[in-house]
C-alpha atoms as a PDB file:
ATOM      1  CA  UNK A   1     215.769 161.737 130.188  1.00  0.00           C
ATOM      2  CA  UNK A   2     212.796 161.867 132.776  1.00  0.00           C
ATOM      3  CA  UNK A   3     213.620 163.313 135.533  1.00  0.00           C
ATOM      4  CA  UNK A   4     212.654 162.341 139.111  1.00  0.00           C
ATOM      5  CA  UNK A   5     213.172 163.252 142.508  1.00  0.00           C
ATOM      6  CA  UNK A   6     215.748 161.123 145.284  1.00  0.00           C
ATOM      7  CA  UNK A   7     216.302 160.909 149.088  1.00  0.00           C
ATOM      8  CA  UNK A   8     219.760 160.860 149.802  1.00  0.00           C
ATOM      9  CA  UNK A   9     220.964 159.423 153.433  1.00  0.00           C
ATOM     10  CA  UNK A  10     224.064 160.053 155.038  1.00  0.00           C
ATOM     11  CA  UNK A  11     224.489 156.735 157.440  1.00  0.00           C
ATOM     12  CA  UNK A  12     226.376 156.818 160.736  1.00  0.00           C
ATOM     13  CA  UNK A  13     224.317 158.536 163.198  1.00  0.00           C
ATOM     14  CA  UNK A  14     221.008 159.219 160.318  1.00  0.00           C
ATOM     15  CA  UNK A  15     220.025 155.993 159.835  1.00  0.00           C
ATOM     16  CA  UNK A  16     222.570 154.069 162.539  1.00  0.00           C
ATOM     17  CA  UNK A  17     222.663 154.991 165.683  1.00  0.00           C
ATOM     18  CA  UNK A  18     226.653 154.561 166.076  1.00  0.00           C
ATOM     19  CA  UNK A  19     229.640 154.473 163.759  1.00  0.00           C
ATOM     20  CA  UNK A  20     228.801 151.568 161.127  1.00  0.00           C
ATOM     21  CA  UNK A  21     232.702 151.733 160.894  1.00  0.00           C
ATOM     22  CA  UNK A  22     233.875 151.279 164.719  1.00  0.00           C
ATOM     23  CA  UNK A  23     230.955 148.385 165.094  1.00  0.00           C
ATOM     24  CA  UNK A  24     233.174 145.884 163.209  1.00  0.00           C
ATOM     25  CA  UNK A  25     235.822 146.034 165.398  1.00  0.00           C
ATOM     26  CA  UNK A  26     235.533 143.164 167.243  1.00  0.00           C
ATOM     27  CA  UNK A  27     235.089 140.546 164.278  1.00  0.00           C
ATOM     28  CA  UNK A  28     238.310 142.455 162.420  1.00  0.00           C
ATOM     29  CA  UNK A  29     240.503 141.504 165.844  1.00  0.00           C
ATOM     30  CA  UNK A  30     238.646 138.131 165.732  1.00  0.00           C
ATOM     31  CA  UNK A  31     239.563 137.918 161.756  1.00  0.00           C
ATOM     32  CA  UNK A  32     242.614 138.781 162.567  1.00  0.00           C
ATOM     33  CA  UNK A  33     242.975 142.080 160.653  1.00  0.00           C
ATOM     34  CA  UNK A  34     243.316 143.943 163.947  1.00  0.00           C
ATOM     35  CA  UNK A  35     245.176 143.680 167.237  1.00  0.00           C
ATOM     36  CA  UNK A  36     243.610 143.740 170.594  1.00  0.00           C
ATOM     37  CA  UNK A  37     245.157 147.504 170.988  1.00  0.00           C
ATOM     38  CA  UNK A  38     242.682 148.607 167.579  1.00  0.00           C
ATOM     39  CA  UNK A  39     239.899 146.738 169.470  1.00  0.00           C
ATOM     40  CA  UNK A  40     240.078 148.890 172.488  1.00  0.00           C
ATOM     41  CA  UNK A  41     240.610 152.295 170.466  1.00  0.00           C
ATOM     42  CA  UNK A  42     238.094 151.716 168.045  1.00  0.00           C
ATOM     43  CA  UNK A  43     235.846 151.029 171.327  1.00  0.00           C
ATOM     44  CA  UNK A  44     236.832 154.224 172.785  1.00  0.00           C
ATOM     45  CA  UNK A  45     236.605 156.389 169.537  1.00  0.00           C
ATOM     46  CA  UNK A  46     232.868 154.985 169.371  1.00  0.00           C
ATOM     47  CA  UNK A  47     232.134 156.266 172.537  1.00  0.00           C
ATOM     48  CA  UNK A  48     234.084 159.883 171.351  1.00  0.00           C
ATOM     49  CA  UNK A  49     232.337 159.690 167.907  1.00  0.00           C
ATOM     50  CA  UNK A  50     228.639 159.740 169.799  1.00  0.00           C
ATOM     51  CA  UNK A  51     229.672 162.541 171.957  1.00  0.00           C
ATOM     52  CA  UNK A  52     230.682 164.681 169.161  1.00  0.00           C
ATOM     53  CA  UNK A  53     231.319 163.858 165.757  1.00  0.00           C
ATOM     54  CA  UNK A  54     234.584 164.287 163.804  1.00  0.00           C
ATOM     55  CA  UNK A  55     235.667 167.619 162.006  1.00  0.00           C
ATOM     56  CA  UNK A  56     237.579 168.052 158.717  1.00  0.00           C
ATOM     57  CA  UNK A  57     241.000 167.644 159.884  1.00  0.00           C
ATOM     58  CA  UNK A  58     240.096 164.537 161.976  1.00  0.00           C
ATOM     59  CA  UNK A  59     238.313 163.166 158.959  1.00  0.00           C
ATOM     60  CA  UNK A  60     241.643 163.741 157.545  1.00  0.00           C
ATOM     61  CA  UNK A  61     243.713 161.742 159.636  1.00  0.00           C
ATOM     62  CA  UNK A  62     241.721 158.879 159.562  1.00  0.00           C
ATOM     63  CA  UNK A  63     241.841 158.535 156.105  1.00  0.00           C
ATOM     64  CA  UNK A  64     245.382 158.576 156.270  1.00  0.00           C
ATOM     65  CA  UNK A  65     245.911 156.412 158.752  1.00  0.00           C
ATOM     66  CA  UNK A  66     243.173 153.603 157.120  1.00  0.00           C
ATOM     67  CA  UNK A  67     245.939 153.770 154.296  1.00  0.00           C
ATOM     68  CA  UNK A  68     248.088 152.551 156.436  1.00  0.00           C
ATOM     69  CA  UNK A  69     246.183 150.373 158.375  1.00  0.00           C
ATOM     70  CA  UNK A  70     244.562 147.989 155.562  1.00  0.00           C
ATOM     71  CA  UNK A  71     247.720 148.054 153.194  1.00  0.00           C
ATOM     72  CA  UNK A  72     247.874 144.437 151.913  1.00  0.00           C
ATOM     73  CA  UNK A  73     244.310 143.014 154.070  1.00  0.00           C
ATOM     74  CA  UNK A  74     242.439 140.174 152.045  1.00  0.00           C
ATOM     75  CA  UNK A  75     239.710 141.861 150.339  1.00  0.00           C
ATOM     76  CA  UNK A  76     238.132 138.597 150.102  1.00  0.00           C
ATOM     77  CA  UNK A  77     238.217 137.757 153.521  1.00  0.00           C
ATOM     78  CA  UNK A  78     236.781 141.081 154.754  1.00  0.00           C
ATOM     79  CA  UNK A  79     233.786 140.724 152.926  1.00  0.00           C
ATOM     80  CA  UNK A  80     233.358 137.590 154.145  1.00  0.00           C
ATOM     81  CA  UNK A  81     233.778 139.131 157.853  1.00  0.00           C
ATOM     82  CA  UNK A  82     231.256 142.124 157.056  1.00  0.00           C
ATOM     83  CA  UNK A  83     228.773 139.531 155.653  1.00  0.00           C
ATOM     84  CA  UNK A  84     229.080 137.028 158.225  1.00  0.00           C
ATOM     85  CA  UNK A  85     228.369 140.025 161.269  1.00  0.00           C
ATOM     86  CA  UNK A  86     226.286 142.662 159.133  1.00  0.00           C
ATOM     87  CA  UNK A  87     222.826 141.363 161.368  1.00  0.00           C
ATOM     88  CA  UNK A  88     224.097 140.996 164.282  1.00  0.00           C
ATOM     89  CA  UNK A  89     225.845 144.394 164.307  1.00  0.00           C
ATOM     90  CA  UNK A  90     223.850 146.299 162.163  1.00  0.00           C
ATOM     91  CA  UNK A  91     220.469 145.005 162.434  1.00  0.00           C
ATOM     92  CA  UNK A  92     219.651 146.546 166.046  1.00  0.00           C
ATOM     93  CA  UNK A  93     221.224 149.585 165.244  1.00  0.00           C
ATOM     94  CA  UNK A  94     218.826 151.131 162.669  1.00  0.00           C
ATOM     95  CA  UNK A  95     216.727 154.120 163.903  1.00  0.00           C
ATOM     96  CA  UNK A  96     212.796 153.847 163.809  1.00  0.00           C
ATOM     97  CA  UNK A  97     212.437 156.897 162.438  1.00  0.00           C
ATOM     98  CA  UNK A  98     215.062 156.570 159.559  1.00  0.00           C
ATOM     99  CA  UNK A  99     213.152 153.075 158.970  1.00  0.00           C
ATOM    100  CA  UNK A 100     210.152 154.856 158.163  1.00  0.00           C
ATOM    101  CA  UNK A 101     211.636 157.638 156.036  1.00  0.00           C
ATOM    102  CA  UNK A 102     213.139 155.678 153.873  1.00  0.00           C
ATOM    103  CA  UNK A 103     209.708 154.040 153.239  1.00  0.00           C
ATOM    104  CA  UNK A 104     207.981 157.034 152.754  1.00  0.00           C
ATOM    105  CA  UNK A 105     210.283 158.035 150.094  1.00  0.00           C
ATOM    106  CA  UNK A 106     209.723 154.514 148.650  1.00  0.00           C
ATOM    107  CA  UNK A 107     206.149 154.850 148.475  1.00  0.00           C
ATOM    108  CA  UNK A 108     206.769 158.143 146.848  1.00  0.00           C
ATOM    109  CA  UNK A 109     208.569 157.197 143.975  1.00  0.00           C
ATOM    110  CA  UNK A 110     211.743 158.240 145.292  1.00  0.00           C
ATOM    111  CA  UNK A 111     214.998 156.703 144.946  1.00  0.00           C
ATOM    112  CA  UNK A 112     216.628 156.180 147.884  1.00  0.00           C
ATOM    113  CA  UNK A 113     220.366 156.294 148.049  1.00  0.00           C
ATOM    114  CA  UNK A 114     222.904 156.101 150.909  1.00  0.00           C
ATOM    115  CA  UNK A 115     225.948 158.012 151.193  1.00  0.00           C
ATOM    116  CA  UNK A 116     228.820 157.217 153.202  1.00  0.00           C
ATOM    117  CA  UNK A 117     232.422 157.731 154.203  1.00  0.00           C
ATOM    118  CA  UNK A 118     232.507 154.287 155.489  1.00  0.00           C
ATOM    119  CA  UNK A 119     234.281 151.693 153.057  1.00  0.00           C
ATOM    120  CA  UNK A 120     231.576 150.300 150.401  1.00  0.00           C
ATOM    121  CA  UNK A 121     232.138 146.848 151.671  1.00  0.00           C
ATOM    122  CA  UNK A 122     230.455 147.809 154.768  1.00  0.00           C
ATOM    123  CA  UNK A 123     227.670 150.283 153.234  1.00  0.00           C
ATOM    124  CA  UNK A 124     227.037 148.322 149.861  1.00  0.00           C
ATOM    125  CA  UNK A 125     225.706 145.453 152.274  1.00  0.00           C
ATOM    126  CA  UNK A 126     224.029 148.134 154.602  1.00  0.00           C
ATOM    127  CA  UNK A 127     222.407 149.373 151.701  1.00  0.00           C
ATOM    128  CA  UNK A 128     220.822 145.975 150.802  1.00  0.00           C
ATOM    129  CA  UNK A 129     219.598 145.300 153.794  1.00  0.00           C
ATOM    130  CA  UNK A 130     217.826 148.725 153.987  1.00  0.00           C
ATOM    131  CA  UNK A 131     216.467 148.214 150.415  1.00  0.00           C
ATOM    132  CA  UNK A 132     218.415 151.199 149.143  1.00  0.00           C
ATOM    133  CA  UNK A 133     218.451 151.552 145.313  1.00  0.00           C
ATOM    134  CA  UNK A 134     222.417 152.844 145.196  1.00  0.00           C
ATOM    135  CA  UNK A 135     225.323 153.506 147.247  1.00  0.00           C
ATOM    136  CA  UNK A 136     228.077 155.930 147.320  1.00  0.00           C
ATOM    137  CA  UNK A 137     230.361 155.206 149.960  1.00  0.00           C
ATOM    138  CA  UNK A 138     234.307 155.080 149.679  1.00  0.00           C
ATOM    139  CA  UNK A 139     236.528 152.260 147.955  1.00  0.00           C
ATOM    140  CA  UNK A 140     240.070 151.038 148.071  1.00  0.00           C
ATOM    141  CA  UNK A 141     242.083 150.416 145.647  1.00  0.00           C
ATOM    142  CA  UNK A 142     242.152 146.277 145.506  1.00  0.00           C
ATOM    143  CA  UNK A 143     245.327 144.762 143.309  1.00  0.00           C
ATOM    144  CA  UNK A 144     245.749 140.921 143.307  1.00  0.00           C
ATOM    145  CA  UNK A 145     242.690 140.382 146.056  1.00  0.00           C
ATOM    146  CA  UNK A 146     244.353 142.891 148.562  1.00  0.00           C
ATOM    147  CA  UNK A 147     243.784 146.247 149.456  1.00  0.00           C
ATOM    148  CA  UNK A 148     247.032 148.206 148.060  1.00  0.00           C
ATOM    149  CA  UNK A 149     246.424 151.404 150.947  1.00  0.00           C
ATOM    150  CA  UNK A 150     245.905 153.599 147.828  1.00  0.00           C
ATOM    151  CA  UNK A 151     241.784 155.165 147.961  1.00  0.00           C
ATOM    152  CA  UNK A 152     240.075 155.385 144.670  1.00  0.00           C
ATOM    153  CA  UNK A 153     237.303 157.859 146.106  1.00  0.00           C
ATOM    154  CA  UNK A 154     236.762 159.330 149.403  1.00  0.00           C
ATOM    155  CA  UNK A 155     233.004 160.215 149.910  1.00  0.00           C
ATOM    156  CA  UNK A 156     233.874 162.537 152.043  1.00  0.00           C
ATOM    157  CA  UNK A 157     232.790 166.515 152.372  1.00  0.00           C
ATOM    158  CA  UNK A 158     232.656 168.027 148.804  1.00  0.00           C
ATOM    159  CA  UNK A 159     233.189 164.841 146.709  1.00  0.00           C
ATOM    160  CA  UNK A 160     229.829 163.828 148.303  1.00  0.00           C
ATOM    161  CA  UNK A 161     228.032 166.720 146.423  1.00  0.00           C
ATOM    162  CA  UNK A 162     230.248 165.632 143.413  1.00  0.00           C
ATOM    163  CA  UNK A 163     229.150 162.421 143.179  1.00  0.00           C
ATOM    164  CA  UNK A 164     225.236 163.334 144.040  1.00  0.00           C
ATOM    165  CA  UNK A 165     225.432 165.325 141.248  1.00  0.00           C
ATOM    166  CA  UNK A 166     227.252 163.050 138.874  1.00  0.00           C
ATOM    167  CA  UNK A 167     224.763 160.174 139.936  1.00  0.00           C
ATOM    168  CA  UNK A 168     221.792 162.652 139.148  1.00  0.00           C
ATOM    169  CA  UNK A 169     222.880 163.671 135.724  1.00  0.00           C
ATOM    170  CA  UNK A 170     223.563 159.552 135.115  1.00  0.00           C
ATOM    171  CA  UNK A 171     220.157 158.396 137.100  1.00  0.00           C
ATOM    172  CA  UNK A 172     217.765 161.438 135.803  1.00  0.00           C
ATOM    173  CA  UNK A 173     217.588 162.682 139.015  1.00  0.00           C
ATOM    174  CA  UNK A 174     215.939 166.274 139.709  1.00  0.00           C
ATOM    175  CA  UNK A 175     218.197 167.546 142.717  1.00  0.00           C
ATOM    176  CA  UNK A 176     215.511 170.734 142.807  1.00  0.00           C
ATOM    177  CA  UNK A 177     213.070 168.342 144.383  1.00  0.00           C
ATOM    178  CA  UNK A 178     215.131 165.937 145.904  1.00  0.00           C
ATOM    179  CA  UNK A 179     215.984 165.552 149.579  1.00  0.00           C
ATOM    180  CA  UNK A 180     219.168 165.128 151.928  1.00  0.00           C
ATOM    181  CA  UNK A 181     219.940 163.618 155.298  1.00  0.00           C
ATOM    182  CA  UNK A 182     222.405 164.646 157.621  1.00  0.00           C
ATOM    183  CA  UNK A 183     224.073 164.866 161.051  1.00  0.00           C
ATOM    184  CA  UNK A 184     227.367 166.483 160.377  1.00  0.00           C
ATOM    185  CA  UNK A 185     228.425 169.942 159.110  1.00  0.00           C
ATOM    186  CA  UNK A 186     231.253 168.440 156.827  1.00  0.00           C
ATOM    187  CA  UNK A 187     227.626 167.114 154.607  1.00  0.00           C
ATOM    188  CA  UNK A 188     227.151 171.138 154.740  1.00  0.00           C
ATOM    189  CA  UNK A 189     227.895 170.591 150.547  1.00  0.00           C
ATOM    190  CA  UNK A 190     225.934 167.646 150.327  1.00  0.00           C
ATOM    191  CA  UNK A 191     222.871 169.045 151.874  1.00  0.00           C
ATOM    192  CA  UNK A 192     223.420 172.079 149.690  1.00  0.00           C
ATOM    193  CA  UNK A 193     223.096 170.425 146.371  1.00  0.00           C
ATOM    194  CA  UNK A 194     219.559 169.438 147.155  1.00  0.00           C
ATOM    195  CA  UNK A 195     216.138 171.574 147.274  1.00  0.00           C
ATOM    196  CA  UNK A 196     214.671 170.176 150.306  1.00  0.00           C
ATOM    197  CA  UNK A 197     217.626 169.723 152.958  1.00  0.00           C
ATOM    198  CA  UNK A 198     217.019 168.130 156.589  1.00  0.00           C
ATOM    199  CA  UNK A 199     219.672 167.783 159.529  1.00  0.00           C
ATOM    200  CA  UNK A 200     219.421 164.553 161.818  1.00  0.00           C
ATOM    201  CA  UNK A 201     220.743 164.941 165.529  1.00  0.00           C
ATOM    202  CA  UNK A 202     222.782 167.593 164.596  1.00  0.00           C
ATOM    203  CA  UNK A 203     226.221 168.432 165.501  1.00  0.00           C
ATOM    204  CA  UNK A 204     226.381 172.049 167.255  1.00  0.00           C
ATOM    205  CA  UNK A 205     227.968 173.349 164.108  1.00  0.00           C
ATOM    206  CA  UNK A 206     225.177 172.158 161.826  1.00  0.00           C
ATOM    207  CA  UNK A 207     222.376 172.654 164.184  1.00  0.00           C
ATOM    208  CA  UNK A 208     223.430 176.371 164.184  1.00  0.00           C
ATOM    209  CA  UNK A 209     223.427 176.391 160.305  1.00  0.00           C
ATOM    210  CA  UNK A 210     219.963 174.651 160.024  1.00  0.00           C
ATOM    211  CA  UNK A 211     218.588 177.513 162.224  1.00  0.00           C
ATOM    212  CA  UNK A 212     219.841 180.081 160.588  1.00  0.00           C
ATOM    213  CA  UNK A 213     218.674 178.575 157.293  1.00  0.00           C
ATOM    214  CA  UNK A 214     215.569 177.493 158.175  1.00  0.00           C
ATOM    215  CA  UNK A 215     216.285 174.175 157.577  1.00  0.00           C
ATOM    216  CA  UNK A 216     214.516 171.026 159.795  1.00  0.00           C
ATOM    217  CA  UNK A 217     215.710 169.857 162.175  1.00  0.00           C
ATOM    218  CA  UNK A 218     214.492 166.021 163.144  1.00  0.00           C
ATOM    219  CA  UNK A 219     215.490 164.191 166.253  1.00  0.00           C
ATOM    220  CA  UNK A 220     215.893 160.591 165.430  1.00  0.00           C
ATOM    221  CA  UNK A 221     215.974 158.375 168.955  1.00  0.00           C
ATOM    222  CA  UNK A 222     214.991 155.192 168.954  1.00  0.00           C
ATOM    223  CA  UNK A 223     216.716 152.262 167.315  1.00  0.00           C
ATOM    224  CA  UNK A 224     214.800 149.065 166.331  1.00  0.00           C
ATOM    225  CA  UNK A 225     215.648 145.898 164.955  1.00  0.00           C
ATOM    226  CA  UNK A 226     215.527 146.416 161.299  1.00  0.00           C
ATOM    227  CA  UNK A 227     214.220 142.076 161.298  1.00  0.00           C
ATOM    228  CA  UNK A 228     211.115 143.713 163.118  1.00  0.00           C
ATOM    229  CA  UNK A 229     210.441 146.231 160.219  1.00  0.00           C
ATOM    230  CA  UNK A 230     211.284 144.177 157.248  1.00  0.00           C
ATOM    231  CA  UNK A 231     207.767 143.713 155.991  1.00  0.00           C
ATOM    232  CA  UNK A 232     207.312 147.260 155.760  1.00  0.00           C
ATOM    233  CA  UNK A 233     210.689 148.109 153.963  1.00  0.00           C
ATOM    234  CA  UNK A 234     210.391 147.866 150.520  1.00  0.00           C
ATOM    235  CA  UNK A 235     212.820 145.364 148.271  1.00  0.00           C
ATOM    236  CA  UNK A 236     216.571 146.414 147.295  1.00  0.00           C
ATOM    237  CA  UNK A 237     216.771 147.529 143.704  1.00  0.00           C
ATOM    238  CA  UNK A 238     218.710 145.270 141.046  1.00  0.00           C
ATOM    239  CA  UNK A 239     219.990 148.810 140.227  1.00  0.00           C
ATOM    240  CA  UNK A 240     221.842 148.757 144.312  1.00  0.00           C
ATOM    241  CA  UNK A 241     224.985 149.013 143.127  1.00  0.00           C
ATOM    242  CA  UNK A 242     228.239 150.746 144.841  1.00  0.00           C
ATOM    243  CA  UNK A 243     228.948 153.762 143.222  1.00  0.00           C
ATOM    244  CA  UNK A 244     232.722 154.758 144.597  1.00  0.00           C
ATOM    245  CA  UNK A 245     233.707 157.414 146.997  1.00  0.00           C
ATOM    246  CA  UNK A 246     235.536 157.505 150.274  1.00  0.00           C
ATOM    247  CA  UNK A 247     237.533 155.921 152.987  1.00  0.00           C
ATOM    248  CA  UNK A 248     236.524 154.085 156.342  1.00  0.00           C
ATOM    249  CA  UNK A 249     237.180 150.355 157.180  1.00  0.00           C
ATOM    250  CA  UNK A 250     238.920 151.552 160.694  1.00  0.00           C
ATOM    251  CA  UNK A 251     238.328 155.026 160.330  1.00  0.00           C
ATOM    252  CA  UNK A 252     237.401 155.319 163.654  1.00  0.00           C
ATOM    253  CA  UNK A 253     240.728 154.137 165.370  1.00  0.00           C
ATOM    254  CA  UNK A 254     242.537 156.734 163.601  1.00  0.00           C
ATOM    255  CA  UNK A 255     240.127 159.361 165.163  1.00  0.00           C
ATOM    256  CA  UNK A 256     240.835 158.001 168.413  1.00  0.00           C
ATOM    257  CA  UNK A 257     244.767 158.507 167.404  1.00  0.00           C
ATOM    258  CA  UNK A 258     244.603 161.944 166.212  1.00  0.00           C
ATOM    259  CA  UNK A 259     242.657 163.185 169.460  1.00  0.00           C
ATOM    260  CA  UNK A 260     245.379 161.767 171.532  1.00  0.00           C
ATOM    261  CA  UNK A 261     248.014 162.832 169.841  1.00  0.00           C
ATOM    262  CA  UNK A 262     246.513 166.525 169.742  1.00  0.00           C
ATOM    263  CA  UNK A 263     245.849 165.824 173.582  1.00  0.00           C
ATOM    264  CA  UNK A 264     249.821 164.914 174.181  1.00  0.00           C
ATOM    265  CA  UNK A 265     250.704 168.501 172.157  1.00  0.00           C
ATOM    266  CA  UNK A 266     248.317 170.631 173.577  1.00  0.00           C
ATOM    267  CA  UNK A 267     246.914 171.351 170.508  1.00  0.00           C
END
């Protein structure tokens, strides 16, 4: 198989500038997946997430608590909330100078593919509208059109590496040459799998490992409406397709739980 070289994104806070996640929160209470309580937390845990990220054991939490959280939600009707709100939410969101990385990479031959713990019905979307050619991004299990609380994949930590490299042995990928994108040190293995690793508005822990490994470090500040740089993004592939992984519909109103209840133990 030929081999060629990829760029692969981590989302929330590399190409987004907030939690894609915690920004449908609002048309989830309006849907009426969520009550007013979620709205508030997830509101709150936005404002938490920016400050400082999420670690492992956090991640954690939230996965378990999406679990709980989505058991028996209308598949159906959530895509049809993420569809109808993607633009609005999304679209203002996107960072300039993630915008124009992706298109360099485009105009370099490079696959571009985006890799998320947030649920694949809110990245696979994402992912289209940024002209990605593939996703990995976590799924739920779906039985009769609703979600059973049961996660097929979480893209999260070391399954991310696990399914780069998977993809790459599938897609003729050359991970040597290939690139990575991330703000987090839980990516630390997904980073790792590729040649040429970058760090994007770093999280202390990561921003200590990119110095010591000489890694770059790029500062990504200024969000623009994606509608303003469509004519310079190139097309989504017919090969955009969701490759599983992860967890993250509400992901972000767990977080919010877990720091209170660690708060209320004095942990």
């Amino acid at each position: 198989m030929q081999t060629r070289a990829a760029a692969f994104f981590d989302l929330d806070k590399t190409i987004i500038a907030k939690s894609s996640t915690l920004a449908f929160g609002r048309p989830f209470f309006h849907g009426g997946l969520i009550n007013r309580r979620a709205v508030l937390k997830s509101t709150y845990a936005q404002f938490v997430y920016l400050l400082g990220g999420a670690d492992g054991d956090q991640m954690d939490r939230m996965r378990d608590y999406l679990k709980a959280l989505c058991t028996g939600w209308d598949a159906e009707q959530v895509n049809q909330i993420v569809d109808e709100a993607l633009h609005d939410l999304i679209d203002p969101l996107i960072y300039d100078e993630a915008a124009a990385l992706i298109e360099e990479h485009h105009d370099a031959g490079r696959d571009v593919v985006i890799v998320s713990t947030s649920g694949a019905e809110i990245v696979e979307p994402i992912g289209i509208m940024l002209g990605a050619d593939r996703v990995i991004a976590t799924r739920m299990v779906v039985a009769d059109g609703r979600y059973t609380g049961d996660i097929e994949f979480y893209a999260y930590g070391p399954h991310k590496a696990t399914a780069i490299t998977e993809l790459a042995s599938q897609a003729g990928y050359d991970l040597a040459a290939s690139y990575a994108y991330s703000d987090s040190a839980t990516d630390l293995p997904m980073l790792e799998v590729v040649g040429q690793p970058h760090v994007v508005n770093p999280d202390k822990a990561l921003r200590r490992e990119a110095a010591e490994r000489g890694w770059p470090i790029l500062e990504f500040r200024r969000p623009v409406s994606l509608r303003d740089r469509l004519g310079r993004l190139s097309a989504p592939s017919p090969r955009m397709a969701g490759a599983a992984v992860g967890a993250g519909m509400v992901a972000g109103v767990a977080w919010w739980v877990t720091r209170r209840t660690r708060r209320g133990s004095g942990a």
